[in-house]
PDB file of N, CA and C in Angstrom:
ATOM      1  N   UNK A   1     -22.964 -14.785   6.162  1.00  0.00           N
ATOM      2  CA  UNK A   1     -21.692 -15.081   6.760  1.00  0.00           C
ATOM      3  C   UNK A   1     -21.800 -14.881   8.260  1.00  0.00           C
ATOM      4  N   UNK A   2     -21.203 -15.546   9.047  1.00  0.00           N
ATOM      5  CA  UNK A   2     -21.082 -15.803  10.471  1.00  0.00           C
ATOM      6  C   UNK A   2     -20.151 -14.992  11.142  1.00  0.00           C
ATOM      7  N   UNK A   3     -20.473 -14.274  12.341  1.00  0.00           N
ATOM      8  CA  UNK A   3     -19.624 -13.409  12.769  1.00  0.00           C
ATOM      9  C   UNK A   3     -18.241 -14.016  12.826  1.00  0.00           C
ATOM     10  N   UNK A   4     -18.136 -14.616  13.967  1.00  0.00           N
ATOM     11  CA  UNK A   4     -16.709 -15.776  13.702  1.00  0.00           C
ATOM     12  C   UNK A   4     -15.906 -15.582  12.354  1.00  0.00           C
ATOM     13  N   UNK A   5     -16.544 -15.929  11.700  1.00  0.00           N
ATOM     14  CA  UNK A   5     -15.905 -16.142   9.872  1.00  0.00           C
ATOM     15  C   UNK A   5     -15.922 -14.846   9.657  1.00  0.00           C
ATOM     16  N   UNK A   6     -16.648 -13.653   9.325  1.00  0.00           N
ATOM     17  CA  UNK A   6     -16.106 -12.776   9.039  1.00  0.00           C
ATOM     18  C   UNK A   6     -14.674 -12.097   9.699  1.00  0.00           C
ATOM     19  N   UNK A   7     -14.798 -12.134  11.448  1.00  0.00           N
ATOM     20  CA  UNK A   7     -13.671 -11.687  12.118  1.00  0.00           C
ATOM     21  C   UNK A   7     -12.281 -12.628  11.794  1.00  0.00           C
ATOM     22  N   UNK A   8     -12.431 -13.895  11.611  1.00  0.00           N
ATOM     23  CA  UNK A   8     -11.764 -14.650  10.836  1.00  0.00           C
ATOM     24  C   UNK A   8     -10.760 -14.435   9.828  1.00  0.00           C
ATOM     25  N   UNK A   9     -11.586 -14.141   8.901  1.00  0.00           N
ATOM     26  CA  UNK A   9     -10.965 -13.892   7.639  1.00  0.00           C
ATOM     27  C   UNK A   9     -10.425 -12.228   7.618  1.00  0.00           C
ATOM     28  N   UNK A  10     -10.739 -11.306   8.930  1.00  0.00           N
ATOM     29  CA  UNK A  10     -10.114 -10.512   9.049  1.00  0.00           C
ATOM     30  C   UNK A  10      -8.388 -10.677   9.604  1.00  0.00           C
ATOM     31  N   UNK A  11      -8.894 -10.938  10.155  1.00  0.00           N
ATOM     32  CA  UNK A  11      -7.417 -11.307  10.835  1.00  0.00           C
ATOM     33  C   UNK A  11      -6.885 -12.123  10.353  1.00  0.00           C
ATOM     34  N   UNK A  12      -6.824 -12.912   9.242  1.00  0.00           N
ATOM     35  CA  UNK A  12      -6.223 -13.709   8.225  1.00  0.00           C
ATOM     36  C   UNK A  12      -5.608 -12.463   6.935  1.00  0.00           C
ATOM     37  N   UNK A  13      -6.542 -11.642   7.103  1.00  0.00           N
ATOM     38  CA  UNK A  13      -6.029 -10.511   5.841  1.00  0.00           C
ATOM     39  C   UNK A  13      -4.941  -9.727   6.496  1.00  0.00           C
ATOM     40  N   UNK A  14      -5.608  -9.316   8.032  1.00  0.00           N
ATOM     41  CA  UNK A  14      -4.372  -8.766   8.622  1.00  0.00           C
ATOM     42  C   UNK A  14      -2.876  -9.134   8.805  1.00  0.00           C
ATOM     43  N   UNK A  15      -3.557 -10.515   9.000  1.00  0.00           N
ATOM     44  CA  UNK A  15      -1.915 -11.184   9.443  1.00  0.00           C
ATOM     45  C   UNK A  15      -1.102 -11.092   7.912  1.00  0.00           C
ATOM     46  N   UNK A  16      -1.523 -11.453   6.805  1.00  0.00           N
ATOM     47  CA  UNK A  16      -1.053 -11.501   5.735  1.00  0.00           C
ATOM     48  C   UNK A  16      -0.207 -10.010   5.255  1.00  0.00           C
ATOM     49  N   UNK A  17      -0.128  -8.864   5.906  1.00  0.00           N
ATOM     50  CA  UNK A  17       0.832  -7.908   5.842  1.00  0.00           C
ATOM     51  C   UNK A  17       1.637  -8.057   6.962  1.00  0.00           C
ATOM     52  N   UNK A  18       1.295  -8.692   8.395  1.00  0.00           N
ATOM     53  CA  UNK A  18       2.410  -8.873   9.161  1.00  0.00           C
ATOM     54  C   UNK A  18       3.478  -9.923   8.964  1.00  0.00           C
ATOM     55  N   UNK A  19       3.330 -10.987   7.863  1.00  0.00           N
ATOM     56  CA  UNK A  19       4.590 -11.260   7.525  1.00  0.00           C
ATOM     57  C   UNK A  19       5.601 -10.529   6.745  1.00  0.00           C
ATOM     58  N   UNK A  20       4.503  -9.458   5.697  1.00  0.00           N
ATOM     59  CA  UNK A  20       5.809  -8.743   5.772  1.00  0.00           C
ATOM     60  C   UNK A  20       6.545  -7.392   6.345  1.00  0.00           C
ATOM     61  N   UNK A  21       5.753  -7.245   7.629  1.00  0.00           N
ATOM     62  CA  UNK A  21       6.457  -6.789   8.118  1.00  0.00           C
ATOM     63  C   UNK A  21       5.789  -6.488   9.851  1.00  0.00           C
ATOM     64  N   UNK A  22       6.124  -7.519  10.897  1.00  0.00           N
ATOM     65  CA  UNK A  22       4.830  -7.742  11.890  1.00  0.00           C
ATOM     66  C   UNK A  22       4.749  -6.141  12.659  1.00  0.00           C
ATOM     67  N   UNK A  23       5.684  -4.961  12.132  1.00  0.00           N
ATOM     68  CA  UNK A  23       5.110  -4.190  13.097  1.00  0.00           C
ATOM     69  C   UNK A  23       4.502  -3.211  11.757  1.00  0.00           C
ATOM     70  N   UNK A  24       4.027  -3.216  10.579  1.00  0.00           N
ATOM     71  CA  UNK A  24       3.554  -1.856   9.635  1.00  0.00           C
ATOM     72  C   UNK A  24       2.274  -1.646  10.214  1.00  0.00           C
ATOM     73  N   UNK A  25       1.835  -0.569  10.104  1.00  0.00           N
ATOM     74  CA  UNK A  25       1.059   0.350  10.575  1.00  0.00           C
ATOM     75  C   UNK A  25      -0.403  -0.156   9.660  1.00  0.00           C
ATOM     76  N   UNK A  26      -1.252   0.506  10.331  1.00  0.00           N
ATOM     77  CA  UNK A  26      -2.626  -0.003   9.182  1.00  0.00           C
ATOM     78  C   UNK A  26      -2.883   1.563   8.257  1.00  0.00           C
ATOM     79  N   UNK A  27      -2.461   2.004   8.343  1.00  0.00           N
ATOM     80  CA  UNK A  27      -2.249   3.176   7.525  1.00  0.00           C
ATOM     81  C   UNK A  27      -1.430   2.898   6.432  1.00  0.00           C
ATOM     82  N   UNK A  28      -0.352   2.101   6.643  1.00  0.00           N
ATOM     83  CA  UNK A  28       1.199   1.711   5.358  1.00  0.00           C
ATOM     84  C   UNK A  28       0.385   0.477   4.545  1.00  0.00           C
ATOM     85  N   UNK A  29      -0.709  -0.382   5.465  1.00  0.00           N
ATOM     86  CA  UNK A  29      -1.650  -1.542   4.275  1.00  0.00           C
ATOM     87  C   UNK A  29      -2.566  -0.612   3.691  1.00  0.00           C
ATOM     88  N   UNK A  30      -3.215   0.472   4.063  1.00  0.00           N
ATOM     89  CA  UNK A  30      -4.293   1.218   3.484  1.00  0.00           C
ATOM     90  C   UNK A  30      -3.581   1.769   2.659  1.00  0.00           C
ATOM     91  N   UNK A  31      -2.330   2.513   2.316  1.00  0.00           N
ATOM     92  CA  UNK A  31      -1.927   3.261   1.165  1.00  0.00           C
ATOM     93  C   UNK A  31      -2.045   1.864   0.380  1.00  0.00           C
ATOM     94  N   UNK A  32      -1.566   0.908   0.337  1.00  0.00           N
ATOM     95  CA  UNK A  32      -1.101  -0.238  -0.685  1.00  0.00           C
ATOM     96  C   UNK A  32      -2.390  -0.574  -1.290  1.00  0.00           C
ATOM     97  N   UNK A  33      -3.077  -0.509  -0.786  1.00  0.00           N
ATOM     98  CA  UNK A  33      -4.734  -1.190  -0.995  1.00  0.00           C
ATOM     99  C   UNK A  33      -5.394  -0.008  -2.304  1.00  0.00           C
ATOM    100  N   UNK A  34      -5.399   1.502  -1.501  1.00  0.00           N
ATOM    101  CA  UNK A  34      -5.567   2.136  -2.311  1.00  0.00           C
ATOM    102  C   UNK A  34      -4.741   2.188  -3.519  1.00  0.00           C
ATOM    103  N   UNK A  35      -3.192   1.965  -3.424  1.00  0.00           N
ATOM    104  CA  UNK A  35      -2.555   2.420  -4.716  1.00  0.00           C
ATOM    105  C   UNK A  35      -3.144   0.976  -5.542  1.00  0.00           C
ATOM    106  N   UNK A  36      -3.156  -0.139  -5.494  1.00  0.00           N
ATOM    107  CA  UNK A  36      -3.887  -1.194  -5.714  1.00  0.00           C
ATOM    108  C   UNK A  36      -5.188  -1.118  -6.571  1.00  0.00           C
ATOM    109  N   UNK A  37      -5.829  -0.343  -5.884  1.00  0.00           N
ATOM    110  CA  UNK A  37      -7.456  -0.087  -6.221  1.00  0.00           C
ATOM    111  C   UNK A  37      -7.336   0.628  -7.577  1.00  0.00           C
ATOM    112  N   UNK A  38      -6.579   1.664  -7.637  1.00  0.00           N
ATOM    113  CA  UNK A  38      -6.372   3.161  -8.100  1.00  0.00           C
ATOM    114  C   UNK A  38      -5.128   3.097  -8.710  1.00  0.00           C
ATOM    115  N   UNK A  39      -4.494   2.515  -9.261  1.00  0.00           N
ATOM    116  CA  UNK A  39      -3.009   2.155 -10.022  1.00  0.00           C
ATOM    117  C   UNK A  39      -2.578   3.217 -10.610  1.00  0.00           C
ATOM    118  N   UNK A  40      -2.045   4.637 -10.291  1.00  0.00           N
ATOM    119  CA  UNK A  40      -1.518   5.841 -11.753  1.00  0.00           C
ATOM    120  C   UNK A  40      -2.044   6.680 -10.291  1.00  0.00           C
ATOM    121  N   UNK A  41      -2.515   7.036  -9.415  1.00  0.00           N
ATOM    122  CA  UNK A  41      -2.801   7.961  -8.544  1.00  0.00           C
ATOM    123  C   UNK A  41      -1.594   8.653  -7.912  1.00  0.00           C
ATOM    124  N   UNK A  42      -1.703   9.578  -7.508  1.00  0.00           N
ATOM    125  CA  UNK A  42      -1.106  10.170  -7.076  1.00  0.00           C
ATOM    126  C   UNK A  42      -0.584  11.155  -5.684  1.00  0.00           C
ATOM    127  N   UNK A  43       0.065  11.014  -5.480  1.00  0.00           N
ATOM    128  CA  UNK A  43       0.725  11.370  -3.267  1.00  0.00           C
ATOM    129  C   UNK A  43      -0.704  12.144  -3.189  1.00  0.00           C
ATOM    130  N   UNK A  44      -1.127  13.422  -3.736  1.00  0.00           N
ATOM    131  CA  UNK A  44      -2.376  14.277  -3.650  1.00  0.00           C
ATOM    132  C   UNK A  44      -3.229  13.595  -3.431  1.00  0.00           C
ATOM    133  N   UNK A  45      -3.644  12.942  -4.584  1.00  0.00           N
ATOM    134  CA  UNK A  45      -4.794  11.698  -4.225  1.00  0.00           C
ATOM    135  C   UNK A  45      -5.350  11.043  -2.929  1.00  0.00           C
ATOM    136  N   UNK A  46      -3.621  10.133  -2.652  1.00  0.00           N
ATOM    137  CA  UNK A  46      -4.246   9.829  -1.335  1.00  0.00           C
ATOM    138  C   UNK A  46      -4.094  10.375  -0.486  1.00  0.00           C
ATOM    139  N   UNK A  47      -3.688  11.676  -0.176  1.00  0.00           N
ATOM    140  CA  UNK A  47      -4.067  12.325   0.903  1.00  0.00           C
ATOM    141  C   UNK A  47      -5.505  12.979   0.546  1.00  0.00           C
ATOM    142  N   UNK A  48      -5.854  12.908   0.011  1.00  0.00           N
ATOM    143  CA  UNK A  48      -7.783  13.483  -0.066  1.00  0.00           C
ATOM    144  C   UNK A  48      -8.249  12.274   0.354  1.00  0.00           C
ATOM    145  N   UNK A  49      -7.959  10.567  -0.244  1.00  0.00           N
ATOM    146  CA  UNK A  49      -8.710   9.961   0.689  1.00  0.00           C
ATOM    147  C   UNK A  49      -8.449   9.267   1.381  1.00  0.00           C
ATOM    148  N   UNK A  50      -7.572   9.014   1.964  1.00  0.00           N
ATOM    149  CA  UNK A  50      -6.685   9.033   3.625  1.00  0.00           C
ATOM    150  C   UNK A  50      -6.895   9.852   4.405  1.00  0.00           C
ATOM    151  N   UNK A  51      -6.793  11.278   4.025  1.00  0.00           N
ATOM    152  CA  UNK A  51      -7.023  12.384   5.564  1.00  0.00           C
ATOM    153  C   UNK A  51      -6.262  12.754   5.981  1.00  0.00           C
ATOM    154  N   UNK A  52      -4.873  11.748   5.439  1.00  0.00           N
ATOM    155  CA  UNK A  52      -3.305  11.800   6.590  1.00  0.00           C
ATOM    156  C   UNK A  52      -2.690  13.283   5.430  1.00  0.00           C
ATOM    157  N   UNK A  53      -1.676  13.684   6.281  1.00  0.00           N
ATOM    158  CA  UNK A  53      -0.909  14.824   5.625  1.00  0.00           C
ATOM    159  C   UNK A  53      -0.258  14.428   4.863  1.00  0.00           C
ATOM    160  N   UNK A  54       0.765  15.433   4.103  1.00  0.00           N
ATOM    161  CA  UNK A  54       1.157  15.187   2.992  1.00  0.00           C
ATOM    162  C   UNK A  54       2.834  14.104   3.073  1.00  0.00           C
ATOM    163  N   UNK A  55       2.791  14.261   4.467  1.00  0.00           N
ATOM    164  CA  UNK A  55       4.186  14.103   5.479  1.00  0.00           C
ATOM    165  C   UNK A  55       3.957  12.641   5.622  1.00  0.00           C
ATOM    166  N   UNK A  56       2.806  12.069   5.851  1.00  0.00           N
ATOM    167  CA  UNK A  56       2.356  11.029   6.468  1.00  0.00           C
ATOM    168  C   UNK A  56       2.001  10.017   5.285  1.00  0.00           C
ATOM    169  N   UNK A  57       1.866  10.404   4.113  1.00  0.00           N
ATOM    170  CA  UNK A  57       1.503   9.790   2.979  1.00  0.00           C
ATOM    171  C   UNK A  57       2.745   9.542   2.290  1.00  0.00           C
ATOM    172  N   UNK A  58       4.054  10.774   2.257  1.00  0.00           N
ATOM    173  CA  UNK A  58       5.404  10.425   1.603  1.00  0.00           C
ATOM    174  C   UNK A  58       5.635   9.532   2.365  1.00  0.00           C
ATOM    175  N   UNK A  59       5.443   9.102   3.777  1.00  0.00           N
ATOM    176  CA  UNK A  59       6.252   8.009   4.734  1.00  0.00           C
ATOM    177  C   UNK A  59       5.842   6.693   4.263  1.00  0.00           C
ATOM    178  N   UNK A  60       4.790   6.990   4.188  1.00  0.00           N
ATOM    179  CA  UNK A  60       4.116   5.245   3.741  1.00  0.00           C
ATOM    180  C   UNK A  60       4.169   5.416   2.759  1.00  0.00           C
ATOM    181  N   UNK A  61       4.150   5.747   1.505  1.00  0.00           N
ATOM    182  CA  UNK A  61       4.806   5.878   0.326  1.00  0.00           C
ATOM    183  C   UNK A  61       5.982   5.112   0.185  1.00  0.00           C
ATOM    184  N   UNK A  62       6.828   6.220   0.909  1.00  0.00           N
ATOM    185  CA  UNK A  62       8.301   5.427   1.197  1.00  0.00           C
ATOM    186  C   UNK A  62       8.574   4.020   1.321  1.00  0.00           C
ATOM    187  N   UNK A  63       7.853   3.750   2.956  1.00  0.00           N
ATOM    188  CA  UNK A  63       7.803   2.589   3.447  1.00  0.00           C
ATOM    189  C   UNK A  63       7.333   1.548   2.452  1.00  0.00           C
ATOM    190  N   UNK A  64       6.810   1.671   1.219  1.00  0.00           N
ATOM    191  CA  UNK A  64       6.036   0.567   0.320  1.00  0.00           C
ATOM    192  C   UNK A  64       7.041   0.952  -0.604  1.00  0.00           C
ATOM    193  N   UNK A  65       8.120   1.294  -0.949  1.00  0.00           N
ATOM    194  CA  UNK A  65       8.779   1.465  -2.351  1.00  0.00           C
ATOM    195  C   UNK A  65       9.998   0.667  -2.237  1.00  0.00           C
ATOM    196  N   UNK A  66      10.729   0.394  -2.756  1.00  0.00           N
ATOM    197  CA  UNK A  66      12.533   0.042  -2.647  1.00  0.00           C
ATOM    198  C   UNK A  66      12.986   0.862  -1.540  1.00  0.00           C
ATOM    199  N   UNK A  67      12.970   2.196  -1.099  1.00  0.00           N
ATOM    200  CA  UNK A  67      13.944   2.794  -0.553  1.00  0.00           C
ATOM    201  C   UNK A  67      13.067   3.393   0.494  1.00  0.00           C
ATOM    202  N   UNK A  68      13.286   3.215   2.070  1.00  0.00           N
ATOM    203  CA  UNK A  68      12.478   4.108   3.214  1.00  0.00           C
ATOM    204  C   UNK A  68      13.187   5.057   3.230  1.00  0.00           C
ATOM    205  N   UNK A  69      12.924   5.483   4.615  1.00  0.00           N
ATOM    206  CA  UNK A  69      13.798   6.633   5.345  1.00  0.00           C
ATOM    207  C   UNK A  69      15.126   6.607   5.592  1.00  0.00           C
ATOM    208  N   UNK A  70      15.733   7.574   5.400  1.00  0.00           N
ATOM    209  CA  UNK A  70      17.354   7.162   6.059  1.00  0.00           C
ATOM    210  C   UNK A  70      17.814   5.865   5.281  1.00  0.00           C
ATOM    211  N   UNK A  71      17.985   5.573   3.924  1.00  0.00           N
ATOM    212  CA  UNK A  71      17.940   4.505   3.188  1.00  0.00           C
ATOM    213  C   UNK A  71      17.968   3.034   3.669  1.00  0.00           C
ATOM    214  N   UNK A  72      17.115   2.940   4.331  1.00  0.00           N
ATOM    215  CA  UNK A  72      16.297   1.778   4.690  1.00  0.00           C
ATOM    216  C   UNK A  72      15.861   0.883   4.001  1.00  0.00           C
ATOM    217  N   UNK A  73      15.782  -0.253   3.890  1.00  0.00           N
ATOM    218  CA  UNK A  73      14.952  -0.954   2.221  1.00  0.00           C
ATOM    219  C   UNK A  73      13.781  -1.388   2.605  1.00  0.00           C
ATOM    220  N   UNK A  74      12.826  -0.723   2.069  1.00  0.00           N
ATOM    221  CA  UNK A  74      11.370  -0.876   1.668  1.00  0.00           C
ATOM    222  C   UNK A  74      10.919  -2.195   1.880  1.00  0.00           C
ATOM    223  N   UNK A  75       9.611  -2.223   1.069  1.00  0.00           N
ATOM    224  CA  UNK A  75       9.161  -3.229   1.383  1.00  0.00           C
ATOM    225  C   UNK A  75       8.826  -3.382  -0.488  1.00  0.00           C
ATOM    226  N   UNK A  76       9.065  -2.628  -1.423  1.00  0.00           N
ATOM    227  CA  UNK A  76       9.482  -2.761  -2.995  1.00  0.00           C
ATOM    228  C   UNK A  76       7.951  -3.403  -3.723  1.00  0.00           C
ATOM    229  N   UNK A  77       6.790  -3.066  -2.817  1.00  0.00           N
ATOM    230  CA  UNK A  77       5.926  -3.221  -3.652  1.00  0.00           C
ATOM    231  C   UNK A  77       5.187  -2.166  -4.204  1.00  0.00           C
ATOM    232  N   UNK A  78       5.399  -1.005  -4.336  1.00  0.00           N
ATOM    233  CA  UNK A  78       5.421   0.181  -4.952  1.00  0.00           C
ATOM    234  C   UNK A  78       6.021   1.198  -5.683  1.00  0.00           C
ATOM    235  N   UNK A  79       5.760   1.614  -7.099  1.00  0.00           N
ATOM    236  CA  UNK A  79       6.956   2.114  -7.671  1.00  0.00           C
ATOM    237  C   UNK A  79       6.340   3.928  -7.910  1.00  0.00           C
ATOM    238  N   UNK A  80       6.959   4.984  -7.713  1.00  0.00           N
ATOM    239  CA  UNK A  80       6.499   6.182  -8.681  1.00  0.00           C
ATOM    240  C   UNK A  80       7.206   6.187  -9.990  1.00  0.00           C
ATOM    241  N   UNK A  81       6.532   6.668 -11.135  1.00  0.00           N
ATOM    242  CA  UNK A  81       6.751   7.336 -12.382  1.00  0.00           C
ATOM    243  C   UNK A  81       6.331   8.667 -12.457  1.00  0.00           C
ATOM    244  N   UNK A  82       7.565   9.104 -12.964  1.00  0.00           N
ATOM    245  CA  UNK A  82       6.833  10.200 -13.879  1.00  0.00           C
ATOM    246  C   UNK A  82       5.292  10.526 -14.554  1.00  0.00           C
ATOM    247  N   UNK A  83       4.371  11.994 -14.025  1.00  0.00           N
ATOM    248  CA  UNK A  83       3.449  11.397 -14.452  1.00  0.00           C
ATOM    249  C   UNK A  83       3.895  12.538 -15.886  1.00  0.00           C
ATOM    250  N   UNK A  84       3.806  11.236 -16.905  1.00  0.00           N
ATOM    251  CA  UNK A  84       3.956  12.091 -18.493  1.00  0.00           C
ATOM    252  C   UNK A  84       3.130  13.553 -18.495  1.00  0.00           C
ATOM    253  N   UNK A  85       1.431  13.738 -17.906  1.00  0.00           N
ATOM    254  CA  UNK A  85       0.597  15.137 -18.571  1.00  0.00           C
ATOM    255  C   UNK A  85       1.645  16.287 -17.206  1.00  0.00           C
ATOM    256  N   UNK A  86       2.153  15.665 -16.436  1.00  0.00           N
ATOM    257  CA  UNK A  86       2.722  16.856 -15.544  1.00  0.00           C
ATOM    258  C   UNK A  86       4.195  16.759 -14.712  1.00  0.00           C
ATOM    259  N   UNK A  87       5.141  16.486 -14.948  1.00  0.00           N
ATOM    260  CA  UNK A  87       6.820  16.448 -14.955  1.00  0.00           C
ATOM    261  C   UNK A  87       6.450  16.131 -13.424  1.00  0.00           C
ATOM    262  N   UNK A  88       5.845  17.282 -12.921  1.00  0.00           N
ATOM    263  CA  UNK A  88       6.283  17.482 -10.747  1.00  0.00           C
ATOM    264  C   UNK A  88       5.250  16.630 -10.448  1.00  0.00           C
ATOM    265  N   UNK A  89       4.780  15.537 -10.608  1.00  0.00           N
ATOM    266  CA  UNK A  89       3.480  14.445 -10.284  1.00  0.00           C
ATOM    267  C   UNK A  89       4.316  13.250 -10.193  1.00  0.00           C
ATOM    268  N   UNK A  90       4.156  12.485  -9.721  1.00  0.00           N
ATOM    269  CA  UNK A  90       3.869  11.531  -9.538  1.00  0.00           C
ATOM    270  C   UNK A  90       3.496   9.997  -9.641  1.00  0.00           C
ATOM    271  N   UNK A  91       3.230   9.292 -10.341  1.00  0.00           N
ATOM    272  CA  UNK A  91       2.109   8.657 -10.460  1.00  0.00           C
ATOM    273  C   UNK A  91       2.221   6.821  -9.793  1.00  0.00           C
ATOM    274  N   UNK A  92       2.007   6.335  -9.229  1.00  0.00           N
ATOM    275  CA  UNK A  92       2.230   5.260  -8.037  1.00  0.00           C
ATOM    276  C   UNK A  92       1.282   3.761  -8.675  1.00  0.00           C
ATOM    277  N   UNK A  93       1.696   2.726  -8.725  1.00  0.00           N
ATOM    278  CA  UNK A  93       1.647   1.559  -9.439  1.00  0.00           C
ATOM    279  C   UNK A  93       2.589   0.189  -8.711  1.00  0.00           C
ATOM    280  N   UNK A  94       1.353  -0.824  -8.757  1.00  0.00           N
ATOM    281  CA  UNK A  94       2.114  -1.956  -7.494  1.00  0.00           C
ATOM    282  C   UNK A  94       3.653  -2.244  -8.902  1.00  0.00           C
ATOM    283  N   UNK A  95       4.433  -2.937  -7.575  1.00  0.00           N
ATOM    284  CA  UNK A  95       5.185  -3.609  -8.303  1.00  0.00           C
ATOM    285  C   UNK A  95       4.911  -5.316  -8.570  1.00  0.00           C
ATOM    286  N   UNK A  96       5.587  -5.617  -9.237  1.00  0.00           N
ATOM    287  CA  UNK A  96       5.536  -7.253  -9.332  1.00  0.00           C
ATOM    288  C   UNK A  96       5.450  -7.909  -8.315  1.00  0.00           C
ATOM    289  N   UNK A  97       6.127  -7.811  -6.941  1.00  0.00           N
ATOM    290  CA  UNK A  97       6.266  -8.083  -5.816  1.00  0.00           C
ATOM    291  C   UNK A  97       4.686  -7.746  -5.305  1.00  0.00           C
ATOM    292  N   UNK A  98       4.507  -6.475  -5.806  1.00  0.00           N
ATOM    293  CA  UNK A  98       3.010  -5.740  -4.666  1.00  0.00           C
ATOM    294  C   UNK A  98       1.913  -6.793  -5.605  1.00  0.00           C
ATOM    295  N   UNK A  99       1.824  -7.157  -6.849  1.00  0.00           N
ATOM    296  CA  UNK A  99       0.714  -7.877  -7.746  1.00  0.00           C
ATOM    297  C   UNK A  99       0.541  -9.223  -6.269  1.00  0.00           C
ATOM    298  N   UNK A 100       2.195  -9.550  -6.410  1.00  0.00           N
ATOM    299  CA  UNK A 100       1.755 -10.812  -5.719  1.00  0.00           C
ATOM    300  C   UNK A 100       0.933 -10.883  -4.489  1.00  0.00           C
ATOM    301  N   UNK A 101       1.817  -9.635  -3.578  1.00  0.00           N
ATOM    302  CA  UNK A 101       1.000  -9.736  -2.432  1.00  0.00           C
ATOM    303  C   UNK A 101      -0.221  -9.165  -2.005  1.00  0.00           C
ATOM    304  N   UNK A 102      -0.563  -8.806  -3.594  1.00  0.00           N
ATOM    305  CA  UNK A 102      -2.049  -8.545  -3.532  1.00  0.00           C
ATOM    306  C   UNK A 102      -2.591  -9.651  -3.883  1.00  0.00           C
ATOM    307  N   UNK A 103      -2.409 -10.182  -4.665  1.00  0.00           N
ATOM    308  CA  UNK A 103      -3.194 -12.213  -4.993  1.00  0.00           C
ATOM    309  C   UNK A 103      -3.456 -12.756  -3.447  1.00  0.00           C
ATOM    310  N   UNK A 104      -1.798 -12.510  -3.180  1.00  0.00           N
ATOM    311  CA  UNK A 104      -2.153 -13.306  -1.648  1.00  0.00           C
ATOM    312  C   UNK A 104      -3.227 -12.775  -0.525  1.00  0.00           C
ATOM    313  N   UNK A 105      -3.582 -11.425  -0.398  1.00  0.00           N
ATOM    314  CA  UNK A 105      -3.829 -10.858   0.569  1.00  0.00           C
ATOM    315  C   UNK A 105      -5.297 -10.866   0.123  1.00  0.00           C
ATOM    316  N   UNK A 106      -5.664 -10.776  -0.833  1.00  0.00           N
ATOM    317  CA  UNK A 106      -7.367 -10.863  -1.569  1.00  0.00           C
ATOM    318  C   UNK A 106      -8.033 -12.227  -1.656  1.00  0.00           C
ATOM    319  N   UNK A 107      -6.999 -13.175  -2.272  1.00  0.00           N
ATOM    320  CA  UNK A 107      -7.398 -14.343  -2.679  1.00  0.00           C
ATOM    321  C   UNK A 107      -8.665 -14.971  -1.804  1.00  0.00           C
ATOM    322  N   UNK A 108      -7.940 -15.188  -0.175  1.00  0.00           N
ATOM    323  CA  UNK A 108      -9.039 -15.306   0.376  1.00  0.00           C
ATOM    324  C   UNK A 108     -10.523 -15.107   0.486  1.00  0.00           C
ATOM    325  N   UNK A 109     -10.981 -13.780  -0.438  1.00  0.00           N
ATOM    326  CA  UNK A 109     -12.288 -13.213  -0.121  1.00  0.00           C
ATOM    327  C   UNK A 109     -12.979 -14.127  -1.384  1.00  0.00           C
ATOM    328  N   UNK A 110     -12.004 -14.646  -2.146  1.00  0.00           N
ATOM    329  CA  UNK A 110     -13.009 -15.081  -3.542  1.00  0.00           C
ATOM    330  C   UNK A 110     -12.796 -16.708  -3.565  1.00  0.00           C
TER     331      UNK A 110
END
C-alpha cells in the first residue's frame, strides 16, 4: 500500500466520526472502537487500556450513550447493562445505531 492511500483512507476513517459529530475527541472514537472490539467490557476495562482516568472514561462513555452531561443527547451508539456475575459493573455493548456506524467506519478497510 502507498503512503498517499494509506494516509487516505485515514482521514476517510477519521472524517467518518466527524459527521457525527465534527468536534469529538479521538479519545470518544477510541472508547467506541474498543467497546466495538470487546462488546460486555467494562468502564475498568477501558481505563487499563486507554490510560485515561476513571473521570475521563465515564465522559466518553457518556458522550457515546443516549444521555451526556448535563442531559445532553448523546450520540446513542452505546448502551450499559447490568453486568448479571456482579450488580455494581457495568457491562457496555454498541447499539443498533453504533453496529451501523461501525459497518460504515470499517467497511472501507475490506
Amino acid at each position: 500500500m502507498q503512503k498517499g492511500s494509506a494516509i487516505g483512507d485515514a482521514i476517510r476513517f477519521v472524517e467518518e466520526f466527524r459527521k457525527l459529530d465534527s468536534e469529538m475527541q479521538m479519545q470518544t472514537a477510541l472508547i467506541f472502537l474498543l467497546v466495538a472490539k470487546d462488546e460486555g467490557c467494562s468502564l475498568r476495562d477501558l481505563e487499563r487500556d486507554t490510560g485515561l482516568t476513571s473521570a475521563s472514561v465515564s465522559r466518553n462513555v457518556a458522550a457515546l450513550s443516549d444521555t451526556h452531561r448535563k442531559g445532553k443527547p448523546g450520540h446513542n451508539l452505546i448502551t450499559a447493562k447490568v453486568d448479571p456475575a456482579d450488580r455494581r459493573n457495568r457491562q457496555l455493548f454498541l447499539t443498533t445505531k453504533g453496529r451501523a456506524v461501525l459497518t460504515t467506519v470499517t467497511e472501507r478497510f475490506h
